[in-house]
C-alpha atoms as a PDB file:
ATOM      1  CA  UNK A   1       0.000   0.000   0.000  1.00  0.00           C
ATOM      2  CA  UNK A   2       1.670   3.149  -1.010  1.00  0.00           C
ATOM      3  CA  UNK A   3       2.002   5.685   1.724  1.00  0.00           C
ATOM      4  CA  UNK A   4      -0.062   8.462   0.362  1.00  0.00           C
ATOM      5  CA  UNK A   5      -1.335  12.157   2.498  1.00  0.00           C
ATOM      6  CA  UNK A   6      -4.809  13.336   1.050  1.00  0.00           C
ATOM      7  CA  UNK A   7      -5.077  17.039   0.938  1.00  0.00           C
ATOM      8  CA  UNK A   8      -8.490  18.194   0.828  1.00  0.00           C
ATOM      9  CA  UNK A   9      -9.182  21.747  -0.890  1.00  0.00           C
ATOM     10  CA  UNK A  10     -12.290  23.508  -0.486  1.00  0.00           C
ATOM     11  CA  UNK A  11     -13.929  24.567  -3.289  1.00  0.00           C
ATOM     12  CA  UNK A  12     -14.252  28.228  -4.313  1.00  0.00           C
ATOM     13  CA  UNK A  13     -17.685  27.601  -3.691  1.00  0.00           C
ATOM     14  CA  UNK A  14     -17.562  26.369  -0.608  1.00  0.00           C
ATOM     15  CA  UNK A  15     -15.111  28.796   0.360  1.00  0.00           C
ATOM     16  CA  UNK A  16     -17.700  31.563  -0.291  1.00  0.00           C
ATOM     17  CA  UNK A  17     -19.969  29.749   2.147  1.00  0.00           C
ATOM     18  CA  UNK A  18     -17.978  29.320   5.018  1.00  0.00           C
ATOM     19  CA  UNK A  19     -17.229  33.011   4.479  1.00  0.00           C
ATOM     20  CA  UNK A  20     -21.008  33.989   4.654  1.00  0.00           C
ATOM     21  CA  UNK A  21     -21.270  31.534   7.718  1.00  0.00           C
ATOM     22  CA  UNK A  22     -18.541  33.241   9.737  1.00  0.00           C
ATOM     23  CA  UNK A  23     -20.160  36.611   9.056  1.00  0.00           C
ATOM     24  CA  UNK A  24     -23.638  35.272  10.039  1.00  0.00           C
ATOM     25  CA  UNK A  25     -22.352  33.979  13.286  1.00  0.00           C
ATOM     26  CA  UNK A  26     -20.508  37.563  13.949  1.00  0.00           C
ATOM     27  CA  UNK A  27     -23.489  39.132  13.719  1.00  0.00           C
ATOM     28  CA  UNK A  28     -25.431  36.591  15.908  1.00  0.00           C
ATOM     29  CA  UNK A  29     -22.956  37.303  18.399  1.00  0.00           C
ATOM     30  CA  UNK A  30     -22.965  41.338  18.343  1.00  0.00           C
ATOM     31  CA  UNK A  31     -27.236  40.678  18.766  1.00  0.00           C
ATOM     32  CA  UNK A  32     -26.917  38.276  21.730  1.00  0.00           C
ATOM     33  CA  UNK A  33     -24.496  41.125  23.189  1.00  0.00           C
ATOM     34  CA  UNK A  34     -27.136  43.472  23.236  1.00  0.00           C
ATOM     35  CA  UNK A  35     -29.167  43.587  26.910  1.00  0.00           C
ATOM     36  CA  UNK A  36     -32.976  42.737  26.234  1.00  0.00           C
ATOM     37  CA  UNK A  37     -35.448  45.076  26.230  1.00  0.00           C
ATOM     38  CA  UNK A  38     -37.495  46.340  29.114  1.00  0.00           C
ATOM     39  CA  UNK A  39     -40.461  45.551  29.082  1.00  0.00           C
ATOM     40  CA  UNK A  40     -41.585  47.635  32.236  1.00  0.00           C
ATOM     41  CA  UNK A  41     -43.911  44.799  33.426  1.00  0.00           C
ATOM     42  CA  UNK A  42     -43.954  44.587  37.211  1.00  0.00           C
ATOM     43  CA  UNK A  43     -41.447  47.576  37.248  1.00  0.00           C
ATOM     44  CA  UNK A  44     -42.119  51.299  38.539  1.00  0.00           C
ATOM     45  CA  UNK A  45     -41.131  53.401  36.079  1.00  0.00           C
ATOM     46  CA  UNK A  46     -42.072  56.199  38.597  1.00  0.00           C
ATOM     47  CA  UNK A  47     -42.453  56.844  41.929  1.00  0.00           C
ATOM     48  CA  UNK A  48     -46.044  58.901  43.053  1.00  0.00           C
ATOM     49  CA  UNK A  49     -45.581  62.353  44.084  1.00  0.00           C
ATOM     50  CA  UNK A  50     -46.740  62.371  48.491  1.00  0.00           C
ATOM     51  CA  UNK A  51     -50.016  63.044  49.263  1.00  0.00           C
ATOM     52  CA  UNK A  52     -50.438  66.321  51.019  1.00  0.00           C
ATOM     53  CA  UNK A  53     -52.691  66.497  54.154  1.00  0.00           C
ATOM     54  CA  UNK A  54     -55.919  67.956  53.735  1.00  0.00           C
ATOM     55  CA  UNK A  55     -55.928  71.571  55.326  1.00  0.00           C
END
Protein backbone atom coordinates (compact mmCIF):
# COMPACT_ATOMS: atom_id res chain seq x y z
CA UNK A 1 0.00 0.00 0.00
CA UNK A 2 1.67 3.15 -1.01
CA UNK A 3 2.00 5.68 1.72
CA UNK A 4 -0.06 8.46 0.36
CA UNK A 5 -1.33 12.16 2.50
CA UNK A 6 -4.81 13.34 1.05
CA UNK A 7 -5.08 17.04 0.94
CA UNK A 8 -8.49 18.19 0.83
CA UNK A 9 -9.18 21.75 -0.89
CA UNK A 10 -12.29 23.51 -0.49
CA UNK A 11 -13.93 24.57 -3.29
CA UNK A 12 -14.25 28.23 -4.31
CA UNK A 13 -17.68 27.60 -3.69
CA UNK A 14 -17.56 26.37 -0.61
CA UNK A 15 -15.11 28.80 0.36
CA UNK A 16 -17.70 31.56 -0.29
CA UNK A 17 -19.97 29.75 2.15
CA UNK A 18 -17.98 29.32 5.02
CA UNK A 19 -17.23 33.01 4.48
CA UNK A 20 -21.01 33.99 4.65
CA UNK A 21 -21.27 31.53 7.72
CA UNK A 22 -18.54 33.24 9.74
CA UNK A 23 -20.16 36.61 9.06
CA UNK A 24 -23.64 35.27 10.04
CA UNK A 25 -22.35 33.98 13.29
CA UNK A 26 -20.51 37.56 13.95
CA UNK A 27 -23.49 39.13 13.72
CA UNK A 28 -25.43 36.59 15.91
CA UNK A 29 -22.96 37.30 18.40
CA UNK A 30 -22.97 41.34 18.34
CA UNK A 31 -27.24 40.68 18.77
CA UNK A 32 -26.92 38.28 21.73
CA UNK A 33 -24.50 41.13 23.19
CA UNK A 34 -27.14 43.47 23.24
CA UNK A 35 -29.17 43.59 26.91
CA UNK A 36 -32.98 42.74 26.23
CA UNK A 37 -35.45 45.08 26.23
CA UNK A 38 -37.50 46.34 29.11
CA UNK A 39 -40.46 45.55 29.08
CA UNK A 40 -41.58 47.63 32.24
CA UNK A 41 -43.91 44.80 33.43
CA UNK A 42 -43.95 44.59 37.21
CA UNK A 43 -41.45 47.58 37.25
CA UNK A 44 -42.12 51.30 38.54
CA UNK A 45 -41.13 53.40 36.08
CA UNK A 46 -42.07 56.20 38.60
CA UNK A 47 -42.45 56.84 41.93
CA UNK A 48 -46.04 58.90 43.05
CA UNK A 49 -45.58 62.35 44.08
CA UNK A 50 -46.74 62.37 48.49
CA UNK A 51 -50.02 63.04 49.26
CA UNK A 52 -50.44 66.32 51.02
CA UNK A 53 -52.69 66.50 54.15
CA UNK A 54 -55.92 67.96 53.74
CA UNK A 55 -55.93 71.57 55.33
Amino acid sequence: MPDRQWVYRPSNDETQHVDLLRQFLEEARKVLDVAMPDTFLGRKTYEPFPKEEAQ
